[in-house]
N, C-alpha and C. Protein backbone atom coordinates (compact mmCIF):
# COMPACT_ATOMS: atom_id res chain seq x y z
N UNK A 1 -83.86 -121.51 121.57
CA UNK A 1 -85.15 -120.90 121.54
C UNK A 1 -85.50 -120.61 120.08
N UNK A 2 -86.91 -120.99 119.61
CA UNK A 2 -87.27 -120.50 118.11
C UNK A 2 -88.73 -119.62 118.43
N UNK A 3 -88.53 -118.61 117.62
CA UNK A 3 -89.58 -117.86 117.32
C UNK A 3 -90.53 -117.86 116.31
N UNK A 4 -91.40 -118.18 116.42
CA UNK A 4 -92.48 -118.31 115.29
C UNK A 4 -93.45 -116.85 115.38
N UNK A 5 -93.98 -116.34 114.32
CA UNK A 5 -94.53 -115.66 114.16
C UNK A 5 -95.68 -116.03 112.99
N UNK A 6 -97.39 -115.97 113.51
CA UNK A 6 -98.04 -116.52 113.17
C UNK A 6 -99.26 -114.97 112.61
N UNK A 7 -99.66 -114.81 111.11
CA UNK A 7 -100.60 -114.14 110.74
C UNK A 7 -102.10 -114.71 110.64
N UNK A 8 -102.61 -113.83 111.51
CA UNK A 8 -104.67 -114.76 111.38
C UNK A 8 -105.02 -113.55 110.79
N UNK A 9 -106.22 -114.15 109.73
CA UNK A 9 -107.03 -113.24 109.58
C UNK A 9 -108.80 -113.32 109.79
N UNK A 10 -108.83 -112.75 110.76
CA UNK A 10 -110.09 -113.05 111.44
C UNK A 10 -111.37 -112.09 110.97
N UNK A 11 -111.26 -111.39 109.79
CA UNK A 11 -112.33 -110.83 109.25
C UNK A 11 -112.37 -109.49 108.98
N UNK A 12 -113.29 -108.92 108.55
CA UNK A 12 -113.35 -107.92 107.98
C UNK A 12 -113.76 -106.75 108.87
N UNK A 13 -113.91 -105.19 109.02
CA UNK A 13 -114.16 -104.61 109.99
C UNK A 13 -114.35 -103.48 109.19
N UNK A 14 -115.85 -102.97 108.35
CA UNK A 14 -116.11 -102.07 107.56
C UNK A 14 -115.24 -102.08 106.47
N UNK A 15 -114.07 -101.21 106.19
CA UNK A 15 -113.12 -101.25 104.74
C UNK A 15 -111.71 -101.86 105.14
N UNK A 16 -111.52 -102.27 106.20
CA UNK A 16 -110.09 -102.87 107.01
C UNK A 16 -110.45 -104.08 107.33
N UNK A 17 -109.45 -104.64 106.51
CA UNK A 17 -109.73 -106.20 106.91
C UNK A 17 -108.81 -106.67 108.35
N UNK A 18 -108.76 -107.25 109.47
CA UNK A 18 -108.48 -107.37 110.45
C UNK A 18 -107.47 -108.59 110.56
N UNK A 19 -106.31 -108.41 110.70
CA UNK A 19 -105.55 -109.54 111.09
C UNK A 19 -104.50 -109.56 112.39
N UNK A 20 -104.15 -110.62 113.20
CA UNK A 20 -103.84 -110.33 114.50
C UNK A 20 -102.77 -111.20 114.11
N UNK A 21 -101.50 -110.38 114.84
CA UNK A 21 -99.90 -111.17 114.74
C UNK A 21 -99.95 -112.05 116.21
N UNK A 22 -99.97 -113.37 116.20
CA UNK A 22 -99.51 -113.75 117.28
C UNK A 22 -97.85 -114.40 116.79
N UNK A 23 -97.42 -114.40 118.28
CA UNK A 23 -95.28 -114.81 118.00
C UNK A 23 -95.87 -115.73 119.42
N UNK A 24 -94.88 -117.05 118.57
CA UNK A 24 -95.01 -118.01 119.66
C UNK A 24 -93.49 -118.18 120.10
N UNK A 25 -92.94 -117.89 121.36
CA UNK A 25 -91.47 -118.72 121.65
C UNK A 25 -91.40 -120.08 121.76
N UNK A 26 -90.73 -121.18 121.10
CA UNK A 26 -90.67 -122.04 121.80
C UNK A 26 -89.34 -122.49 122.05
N UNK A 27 -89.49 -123.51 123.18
CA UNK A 27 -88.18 -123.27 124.19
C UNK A 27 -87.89 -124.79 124.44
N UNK A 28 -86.80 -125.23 124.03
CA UNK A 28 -86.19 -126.71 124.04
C UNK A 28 -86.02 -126.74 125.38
N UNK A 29 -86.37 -127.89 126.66
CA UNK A 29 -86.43 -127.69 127.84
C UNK A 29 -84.78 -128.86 127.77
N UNK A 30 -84.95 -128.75 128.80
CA UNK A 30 -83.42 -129.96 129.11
C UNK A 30 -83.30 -131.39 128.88
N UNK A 31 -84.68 -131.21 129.03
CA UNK A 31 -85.47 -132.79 129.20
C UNK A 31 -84.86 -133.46 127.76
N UNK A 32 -84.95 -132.45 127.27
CA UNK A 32 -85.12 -133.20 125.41
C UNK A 32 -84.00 -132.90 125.10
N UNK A 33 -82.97 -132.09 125.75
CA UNK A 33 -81.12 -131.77 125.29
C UNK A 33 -80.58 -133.12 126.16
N UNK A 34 -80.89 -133.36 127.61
CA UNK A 34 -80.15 -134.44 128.30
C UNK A 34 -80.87 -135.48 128.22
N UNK A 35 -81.44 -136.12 127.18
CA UNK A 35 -81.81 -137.17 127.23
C UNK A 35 -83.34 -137.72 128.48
N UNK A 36 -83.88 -136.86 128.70
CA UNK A 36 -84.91 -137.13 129.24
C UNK A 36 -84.84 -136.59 130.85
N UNK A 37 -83.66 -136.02 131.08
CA UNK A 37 -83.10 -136.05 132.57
C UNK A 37 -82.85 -133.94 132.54
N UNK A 38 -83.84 -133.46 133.48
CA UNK A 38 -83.49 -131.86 133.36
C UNK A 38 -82.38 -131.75 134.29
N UNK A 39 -81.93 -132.33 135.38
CA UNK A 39 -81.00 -131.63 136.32
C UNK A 39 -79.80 -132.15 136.27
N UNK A 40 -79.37 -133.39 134.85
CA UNK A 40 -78.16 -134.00 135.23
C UNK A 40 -76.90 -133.37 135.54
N UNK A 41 -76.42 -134.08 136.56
CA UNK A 41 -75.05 -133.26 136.85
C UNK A 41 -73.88 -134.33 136.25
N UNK A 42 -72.85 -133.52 135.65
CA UNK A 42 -71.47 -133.95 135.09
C UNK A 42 -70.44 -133.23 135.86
N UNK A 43 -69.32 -134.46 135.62
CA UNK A 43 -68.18 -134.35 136.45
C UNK A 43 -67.15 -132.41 136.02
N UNK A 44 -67.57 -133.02 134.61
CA UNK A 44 -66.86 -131.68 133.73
C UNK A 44 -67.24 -131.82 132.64
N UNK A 45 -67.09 -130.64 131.34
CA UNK A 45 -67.67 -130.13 130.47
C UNK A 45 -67.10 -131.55 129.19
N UNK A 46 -66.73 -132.24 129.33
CA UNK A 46 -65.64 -133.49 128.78
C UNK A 46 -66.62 -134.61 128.68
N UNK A 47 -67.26 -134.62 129.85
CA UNK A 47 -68.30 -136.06 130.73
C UNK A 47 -69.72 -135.39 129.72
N UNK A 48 -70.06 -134.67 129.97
CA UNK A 48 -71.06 -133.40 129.37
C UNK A 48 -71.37 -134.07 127.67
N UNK A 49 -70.26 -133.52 127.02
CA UNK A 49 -69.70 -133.72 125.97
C UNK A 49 -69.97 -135.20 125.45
N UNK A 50 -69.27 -135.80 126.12
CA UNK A 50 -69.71 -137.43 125.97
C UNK A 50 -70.72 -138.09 125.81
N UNK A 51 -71.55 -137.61 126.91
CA UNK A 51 -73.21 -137.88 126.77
C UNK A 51 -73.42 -137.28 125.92
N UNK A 52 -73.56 -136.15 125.69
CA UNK A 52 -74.27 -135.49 124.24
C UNK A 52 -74.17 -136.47 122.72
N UNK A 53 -72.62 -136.67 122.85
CA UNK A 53 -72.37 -137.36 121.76
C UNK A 53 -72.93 -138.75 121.83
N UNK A 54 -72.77 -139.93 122.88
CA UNK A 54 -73.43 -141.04 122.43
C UNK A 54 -74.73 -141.33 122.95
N UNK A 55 -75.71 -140.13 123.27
CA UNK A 55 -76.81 -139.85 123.19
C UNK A 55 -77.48 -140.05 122.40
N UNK A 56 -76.95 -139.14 121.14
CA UNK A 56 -77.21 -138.79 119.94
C UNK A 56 -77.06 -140.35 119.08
N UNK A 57 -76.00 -141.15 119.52
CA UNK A 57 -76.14 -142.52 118.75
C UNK A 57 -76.95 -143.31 119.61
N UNK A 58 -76.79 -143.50 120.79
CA UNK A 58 -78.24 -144.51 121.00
C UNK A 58 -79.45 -143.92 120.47
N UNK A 59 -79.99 -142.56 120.45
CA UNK A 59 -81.26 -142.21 119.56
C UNK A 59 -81.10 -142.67 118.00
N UNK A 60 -80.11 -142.93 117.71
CA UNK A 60 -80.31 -143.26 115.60
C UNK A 60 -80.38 -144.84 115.96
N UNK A 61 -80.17 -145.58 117.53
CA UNK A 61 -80.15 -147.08 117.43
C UNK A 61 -80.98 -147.02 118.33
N UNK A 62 -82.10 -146.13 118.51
CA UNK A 62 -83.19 -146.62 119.01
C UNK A 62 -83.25 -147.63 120.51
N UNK A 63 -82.06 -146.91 120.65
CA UNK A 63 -81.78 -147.11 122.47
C UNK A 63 -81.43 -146.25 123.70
N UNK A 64 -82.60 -145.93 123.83
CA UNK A 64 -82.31 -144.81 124.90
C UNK A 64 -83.09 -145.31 125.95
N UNK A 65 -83.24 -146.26 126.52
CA UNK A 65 -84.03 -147.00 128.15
C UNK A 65 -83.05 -146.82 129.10
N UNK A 66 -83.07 -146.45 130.32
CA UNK A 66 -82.73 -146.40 131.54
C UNK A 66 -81.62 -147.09 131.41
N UNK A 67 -81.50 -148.47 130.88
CA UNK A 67 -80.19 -149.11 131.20
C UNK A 67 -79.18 -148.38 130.08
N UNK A 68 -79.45 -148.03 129.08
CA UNK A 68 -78.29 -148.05 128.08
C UNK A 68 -77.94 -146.58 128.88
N UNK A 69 -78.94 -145.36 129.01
CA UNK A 69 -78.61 -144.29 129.56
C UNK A 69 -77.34 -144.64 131.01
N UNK A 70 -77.57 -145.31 131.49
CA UNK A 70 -77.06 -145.16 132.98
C UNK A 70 -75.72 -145.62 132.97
N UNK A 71 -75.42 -146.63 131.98
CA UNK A 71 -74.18 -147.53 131.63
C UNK A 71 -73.27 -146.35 130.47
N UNK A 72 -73.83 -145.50 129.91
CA UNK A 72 -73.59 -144.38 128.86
C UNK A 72 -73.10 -143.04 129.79
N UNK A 73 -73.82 -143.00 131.10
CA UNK A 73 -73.75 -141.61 131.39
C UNK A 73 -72.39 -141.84 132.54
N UNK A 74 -72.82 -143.39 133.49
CA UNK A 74 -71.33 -144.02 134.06
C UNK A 74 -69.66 -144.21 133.52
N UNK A 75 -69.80 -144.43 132.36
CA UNK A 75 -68.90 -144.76 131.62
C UNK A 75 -67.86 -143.80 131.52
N UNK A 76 -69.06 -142.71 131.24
CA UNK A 76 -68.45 -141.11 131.17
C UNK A 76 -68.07 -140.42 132.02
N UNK A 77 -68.09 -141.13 133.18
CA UNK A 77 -66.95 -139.73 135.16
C UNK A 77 -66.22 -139.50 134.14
N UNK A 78 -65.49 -141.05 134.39
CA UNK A 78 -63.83 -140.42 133.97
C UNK A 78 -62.92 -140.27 132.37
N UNK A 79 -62.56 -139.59 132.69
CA UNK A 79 -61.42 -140.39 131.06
C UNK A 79 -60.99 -141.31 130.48
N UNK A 80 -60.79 -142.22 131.51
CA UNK A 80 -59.74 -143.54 131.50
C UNK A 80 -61.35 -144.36 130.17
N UNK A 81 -61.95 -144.55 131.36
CA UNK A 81 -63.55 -145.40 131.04
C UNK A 81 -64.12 -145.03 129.59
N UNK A 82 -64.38 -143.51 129.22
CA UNK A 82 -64.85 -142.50 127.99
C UNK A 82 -63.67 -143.19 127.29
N UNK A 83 -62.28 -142.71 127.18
CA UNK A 83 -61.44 -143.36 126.38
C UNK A 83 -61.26 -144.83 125.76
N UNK A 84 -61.95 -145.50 126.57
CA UNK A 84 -61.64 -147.09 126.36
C UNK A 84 -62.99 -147.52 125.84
N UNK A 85 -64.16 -146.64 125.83
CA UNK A 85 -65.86 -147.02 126.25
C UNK A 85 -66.07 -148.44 125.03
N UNK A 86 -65.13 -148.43 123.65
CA UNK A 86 -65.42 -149.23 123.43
C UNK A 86 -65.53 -150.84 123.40
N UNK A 87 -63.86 -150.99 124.31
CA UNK A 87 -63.77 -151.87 124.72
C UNK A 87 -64.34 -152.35 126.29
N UNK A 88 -64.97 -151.42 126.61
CA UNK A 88 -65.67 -152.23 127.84
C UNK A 88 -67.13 -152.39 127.68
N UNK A 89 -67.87 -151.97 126.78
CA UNK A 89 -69.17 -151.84 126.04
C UNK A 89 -69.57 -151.49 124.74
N UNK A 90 -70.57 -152.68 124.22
CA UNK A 90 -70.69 -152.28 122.62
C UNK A 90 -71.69 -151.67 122.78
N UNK A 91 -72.27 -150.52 122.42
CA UNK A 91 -73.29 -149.76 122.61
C UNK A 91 -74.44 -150.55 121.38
N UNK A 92 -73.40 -150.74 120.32
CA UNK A 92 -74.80 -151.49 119.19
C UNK A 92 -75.56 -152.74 119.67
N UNK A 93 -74.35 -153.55 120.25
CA UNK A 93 -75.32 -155.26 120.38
C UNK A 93 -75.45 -154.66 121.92
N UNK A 94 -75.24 -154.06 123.15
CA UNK A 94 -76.01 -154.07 124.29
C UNK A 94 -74.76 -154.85 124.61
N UNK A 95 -73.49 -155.24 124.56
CA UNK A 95 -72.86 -156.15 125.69
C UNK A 95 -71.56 -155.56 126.69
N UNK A 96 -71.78 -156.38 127.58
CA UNK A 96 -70.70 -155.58 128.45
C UNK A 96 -69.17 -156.38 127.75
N UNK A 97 -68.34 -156.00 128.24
CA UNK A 97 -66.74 -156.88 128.23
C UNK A 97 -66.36 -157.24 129.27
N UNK A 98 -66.71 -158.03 130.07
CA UNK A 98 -66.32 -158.17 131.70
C UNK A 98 -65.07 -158.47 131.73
N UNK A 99 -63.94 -159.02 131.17
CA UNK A 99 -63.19 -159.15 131.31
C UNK A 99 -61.91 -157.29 131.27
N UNK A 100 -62.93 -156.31 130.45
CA UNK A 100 -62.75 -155.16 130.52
C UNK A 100 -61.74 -154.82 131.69
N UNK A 101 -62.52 -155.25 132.77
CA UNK A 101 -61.86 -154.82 134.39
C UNK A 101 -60.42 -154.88 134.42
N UNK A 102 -59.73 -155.72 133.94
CA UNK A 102 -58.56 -156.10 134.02
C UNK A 102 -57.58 -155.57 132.81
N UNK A 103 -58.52 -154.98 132.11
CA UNK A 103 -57.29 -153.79 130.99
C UNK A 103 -56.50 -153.45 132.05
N UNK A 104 -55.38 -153.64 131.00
CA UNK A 104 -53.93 -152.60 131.55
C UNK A 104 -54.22 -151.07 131.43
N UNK A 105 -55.42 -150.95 131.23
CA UNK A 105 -55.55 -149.38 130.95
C UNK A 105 -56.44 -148.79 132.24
N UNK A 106 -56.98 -150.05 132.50
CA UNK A 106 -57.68 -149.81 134.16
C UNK A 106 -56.58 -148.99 135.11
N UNK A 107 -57.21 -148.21 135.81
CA UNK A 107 -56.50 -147.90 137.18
C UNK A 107 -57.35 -147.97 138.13
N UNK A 108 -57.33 -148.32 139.85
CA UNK A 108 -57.71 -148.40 140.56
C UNK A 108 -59.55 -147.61 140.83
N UNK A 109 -59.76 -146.51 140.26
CA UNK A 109 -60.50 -145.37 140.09
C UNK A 109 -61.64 -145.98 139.10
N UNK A 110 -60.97 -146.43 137.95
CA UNK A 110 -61.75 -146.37 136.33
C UNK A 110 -62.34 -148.02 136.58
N UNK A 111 -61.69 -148.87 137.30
CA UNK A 111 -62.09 -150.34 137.69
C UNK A 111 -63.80 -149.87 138.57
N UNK A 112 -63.31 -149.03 139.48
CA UNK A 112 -65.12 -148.51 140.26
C UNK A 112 -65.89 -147.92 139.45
N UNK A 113 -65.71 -147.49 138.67
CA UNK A 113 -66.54 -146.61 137.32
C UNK A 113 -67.20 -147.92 136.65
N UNK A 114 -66.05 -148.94 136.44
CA UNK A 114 -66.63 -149.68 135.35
C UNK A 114 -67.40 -150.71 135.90
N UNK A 115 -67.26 -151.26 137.43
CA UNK A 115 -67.78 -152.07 138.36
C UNK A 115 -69.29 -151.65 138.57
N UNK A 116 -69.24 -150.25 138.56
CA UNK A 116 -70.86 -149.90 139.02
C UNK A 116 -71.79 -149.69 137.65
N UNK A 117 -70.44 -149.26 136.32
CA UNK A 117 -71.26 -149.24 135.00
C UNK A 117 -72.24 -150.51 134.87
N UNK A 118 -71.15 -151.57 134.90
CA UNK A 118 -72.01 -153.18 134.94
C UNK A 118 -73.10 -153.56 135.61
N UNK A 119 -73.02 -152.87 136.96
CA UNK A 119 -73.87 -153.28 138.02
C UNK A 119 -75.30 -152.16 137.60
N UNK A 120 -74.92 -151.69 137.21
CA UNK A 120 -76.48 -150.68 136.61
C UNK A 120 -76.93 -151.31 135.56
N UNK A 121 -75.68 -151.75 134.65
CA UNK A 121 -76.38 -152.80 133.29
C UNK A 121 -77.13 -153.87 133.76
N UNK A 122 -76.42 -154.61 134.19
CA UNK A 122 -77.36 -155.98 134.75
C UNK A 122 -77.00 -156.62 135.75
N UNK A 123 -76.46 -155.87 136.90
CA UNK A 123 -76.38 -156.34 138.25
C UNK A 123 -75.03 -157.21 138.49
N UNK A 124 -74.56 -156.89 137.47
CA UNK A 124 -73.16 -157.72 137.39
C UNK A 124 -72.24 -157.37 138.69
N UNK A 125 -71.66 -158.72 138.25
CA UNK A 125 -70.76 -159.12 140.05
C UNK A 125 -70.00 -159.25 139.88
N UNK A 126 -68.76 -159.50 138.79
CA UNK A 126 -67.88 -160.81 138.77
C UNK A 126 -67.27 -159.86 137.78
N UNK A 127 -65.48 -160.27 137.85
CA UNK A 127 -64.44 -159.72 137.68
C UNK A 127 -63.85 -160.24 136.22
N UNK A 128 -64.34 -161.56 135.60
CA UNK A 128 -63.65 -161.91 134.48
C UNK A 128 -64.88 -163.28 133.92
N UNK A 129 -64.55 -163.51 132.75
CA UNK A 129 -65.39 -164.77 132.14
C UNK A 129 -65.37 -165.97 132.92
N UNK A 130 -64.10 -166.19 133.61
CA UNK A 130 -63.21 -167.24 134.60
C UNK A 130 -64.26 -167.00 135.89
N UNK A 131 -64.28 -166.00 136.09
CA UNK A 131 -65.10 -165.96 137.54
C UNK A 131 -66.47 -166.24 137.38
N UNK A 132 -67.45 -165.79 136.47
CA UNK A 132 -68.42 -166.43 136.02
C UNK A 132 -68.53 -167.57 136.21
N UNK A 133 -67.50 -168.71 135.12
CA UNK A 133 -67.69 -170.14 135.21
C UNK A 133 -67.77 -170.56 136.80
N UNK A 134 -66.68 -169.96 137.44
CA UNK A 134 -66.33 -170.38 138.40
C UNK A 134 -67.48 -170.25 139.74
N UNK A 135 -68.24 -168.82 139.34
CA UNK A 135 -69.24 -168.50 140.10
C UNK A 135 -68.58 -167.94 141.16
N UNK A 136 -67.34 -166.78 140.81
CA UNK A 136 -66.65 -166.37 142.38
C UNK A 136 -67.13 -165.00 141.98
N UNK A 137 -67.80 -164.91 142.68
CA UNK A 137 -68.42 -163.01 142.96
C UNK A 137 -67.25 -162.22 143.78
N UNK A 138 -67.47 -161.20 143.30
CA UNK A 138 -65.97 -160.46 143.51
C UNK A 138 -66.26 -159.27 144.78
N UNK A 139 -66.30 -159.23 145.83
CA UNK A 139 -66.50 -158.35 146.76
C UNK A 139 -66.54 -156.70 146.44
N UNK A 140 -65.57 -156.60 145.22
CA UNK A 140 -65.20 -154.79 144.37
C UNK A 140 -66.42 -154.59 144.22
N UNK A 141 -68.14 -155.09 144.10
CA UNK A 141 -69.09 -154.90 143.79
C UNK A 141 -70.21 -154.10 144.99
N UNK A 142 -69.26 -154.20 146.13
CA UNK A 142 -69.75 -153.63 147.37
C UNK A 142 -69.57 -152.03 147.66
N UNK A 143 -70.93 -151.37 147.93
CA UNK A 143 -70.84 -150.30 147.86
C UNK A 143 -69.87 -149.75 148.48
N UNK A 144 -69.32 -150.22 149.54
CA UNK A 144 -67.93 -149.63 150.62
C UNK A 144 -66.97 -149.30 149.64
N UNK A 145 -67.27 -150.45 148.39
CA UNK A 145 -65.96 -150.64 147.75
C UNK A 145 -66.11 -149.56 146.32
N UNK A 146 -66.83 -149.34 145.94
CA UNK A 146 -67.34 -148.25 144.59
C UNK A 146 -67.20 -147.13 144.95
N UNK A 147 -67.98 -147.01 146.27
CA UNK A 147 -68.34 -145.56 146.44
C UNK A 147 -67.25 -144.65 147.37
N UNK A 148 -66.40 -145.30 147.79
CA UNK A 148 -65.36 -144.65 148.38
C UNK A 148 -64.26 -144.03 147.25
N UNK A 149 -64.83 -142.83 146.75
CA UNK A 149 -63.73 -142.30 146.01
C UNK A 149 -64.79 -140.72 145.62
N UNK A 150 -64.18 -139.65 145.09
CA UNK A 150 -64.76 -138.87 144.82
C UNK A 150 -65.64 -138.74 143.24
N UNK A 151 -65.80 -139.99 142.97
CA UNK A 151 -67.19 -139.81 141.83
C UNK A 151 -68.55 -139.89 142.62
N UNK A 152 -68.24 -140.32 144.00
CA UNK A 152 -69.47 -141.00 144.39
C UNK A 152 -71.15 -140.61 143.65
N UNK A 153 -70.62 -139.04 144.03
CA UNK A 153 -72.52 -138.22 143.73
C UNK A 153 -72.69 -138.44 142.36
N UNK A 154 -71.60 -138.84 141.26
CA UNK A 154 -71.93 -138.82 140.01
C UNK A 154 -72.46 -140.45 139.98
N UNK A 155 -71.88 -141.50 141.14
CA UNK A 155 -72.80 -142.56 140.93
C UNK A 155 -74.16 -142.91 141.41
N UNK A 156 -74.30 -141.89 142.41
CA UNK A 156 -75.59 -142.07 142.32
C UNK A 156 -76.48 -141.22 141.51
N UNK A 157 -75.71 -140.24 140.68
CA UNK A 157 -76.48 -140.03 139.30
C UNK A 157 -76.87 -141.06 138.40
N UNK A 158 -75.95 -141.72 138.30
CA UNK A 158 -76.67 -143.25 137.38
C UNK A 158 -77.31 -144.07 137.97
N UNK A 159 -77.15 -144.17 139.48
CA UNK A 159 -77.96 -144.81 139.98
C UNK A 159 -80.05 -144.34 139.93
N UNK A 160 -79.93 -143.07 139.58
CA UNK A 160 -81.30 -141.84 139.25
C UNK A 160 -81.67 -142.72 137.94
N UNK A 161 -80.51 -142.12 136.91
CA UNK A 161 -80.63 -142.26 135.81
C UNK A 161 -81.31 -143.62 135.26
N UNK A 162 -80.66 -144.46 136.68
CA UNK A 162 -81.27 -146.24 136.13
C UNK A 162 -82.83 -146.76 136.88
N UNK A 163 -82.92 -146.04 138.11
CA UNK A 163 -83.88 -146.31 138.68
C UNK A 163 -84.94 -144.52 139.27
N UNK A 164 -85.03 -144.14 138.11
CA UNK A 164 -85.98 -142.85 138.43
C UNK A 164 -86.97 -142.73 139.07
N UNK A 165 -87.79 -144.47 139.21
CA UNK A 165 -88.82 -144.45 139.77
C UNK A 165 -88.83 -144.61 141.39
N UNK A 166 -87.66 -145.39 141.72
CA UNK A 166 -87.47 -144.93 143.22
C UNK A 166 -86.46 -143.72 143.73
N UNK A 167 -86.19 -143.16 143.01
CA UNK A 167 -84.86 -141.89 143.35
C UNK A 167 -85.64 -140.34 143.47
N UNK A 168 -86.70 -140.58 142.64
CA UNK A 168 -87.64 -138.84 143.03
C UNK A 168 -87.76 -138.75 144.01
N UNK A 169 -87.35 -137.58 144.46
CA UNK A 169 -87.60 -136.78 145.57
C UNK A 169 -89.50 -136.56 145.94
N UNK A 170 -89.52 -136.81 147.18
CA UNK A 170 -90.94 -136.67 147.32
C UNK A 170 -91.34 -135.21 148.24
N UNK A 171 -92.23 -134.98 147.89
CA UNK A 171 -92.74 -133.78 148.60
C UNK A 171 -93.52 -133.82 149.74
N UNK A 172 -92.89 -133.84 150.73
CA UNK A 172 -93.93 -134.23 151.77
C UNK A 172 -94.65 -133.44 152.16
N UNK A 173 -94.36 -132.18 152.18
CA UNK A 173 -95.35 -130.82 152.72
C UNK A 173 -96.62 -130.90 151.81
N UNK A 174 -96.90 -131.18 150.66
CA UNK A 174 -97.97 -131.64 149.72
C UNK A 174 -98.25 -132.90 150.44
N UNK A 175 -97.96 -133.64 150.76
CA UNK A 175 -98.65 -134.86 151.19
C UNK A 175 -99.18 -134.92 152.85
N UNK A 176 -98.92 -133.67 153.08
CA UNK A 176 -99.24 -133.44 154.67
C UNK A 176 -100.72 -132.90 154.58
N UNK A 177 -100.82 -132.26 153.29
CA UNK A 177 -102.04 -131.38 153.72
C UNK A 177 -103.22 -132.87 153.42
């Protein structure tokens, strides 16, 4: 919160000249601390942390659109994913590492993190460069298969984060009248 305090002088009044203190608060809303998003929820103060920080670098690279956000805020559930973020995504050139999936640093958990990171980037399917050529789409891309674990609600936070325009909540009692 900053306080401004503003002196007018609005004229004269017989031998007293008249001036009025207005104080303005102003108040940084969330919108503009989380990246455009007031209610985001994080796993823990770590995930939190993370975003803040490469927030702050996609704004100096002039990338802050829905996709870089959602692949930035995914990345970040867990540890495994945050720890590795650079080898499974270059945040400067925009690319994924698909072959990422198959780090020895993957565990069962951080593979669904990074499966749905992709799939928010660009709908990605496929498990390695090999599968690409090959054109073998990898079934791990199925929601049965992502969302069965306890990040789920944080993926469909990125799922918000990537598609805001169908994820608002609508008001129907306003739309009744």
């Amino acid at each position: 919160m900053t306080m401004m305090t503003l002196k007018i002088d609005i004229g004269q009044h017989r031998y007293h000249k008249i001036i009025v203190t207005v104080v303005i608060i102003v108040t940084l809303s969330h919108k503009n601390i989380l990246g455009g998003f007031k209610n985001m929820k994080f796993i823990d103060s770590k995930h939190k942390e993370f975003w803040n920080n490469k927030y702050k670098e996609m704004e100096q690279m002039g990338k802050t659109d829905v996709y870089y956000k959602a692949i930035v805020y995914t990345l970040g559930i867990c540890e495994t994913t945050r720890d590795n973020f650079s080898k499974i995504f270059n945040l400067r050139t925009g690319e994924i590492n698909i072959d990422s999936i198959n780090g020895a640093y993957q565990t069962s958990t951080s593979e669904k993190v990074t499966r749905m990171a992709f799939s928010l980037w660009n709908r990605c399917n496929y498990d390695s460069e090999k599968d690409i050529e090959n054109e073998k789409v990898s079934d791990k891309y199925n929601v049965s298969e992502i969302f069965c674990c306890s990040y789920a609600p944080y993926f469909y936070e990125g799922i918000k984060i990537r598609y805001p325009e169908y994820t608002r909540e609508k008001n129907f009692e306003r739309e009744s009248r």
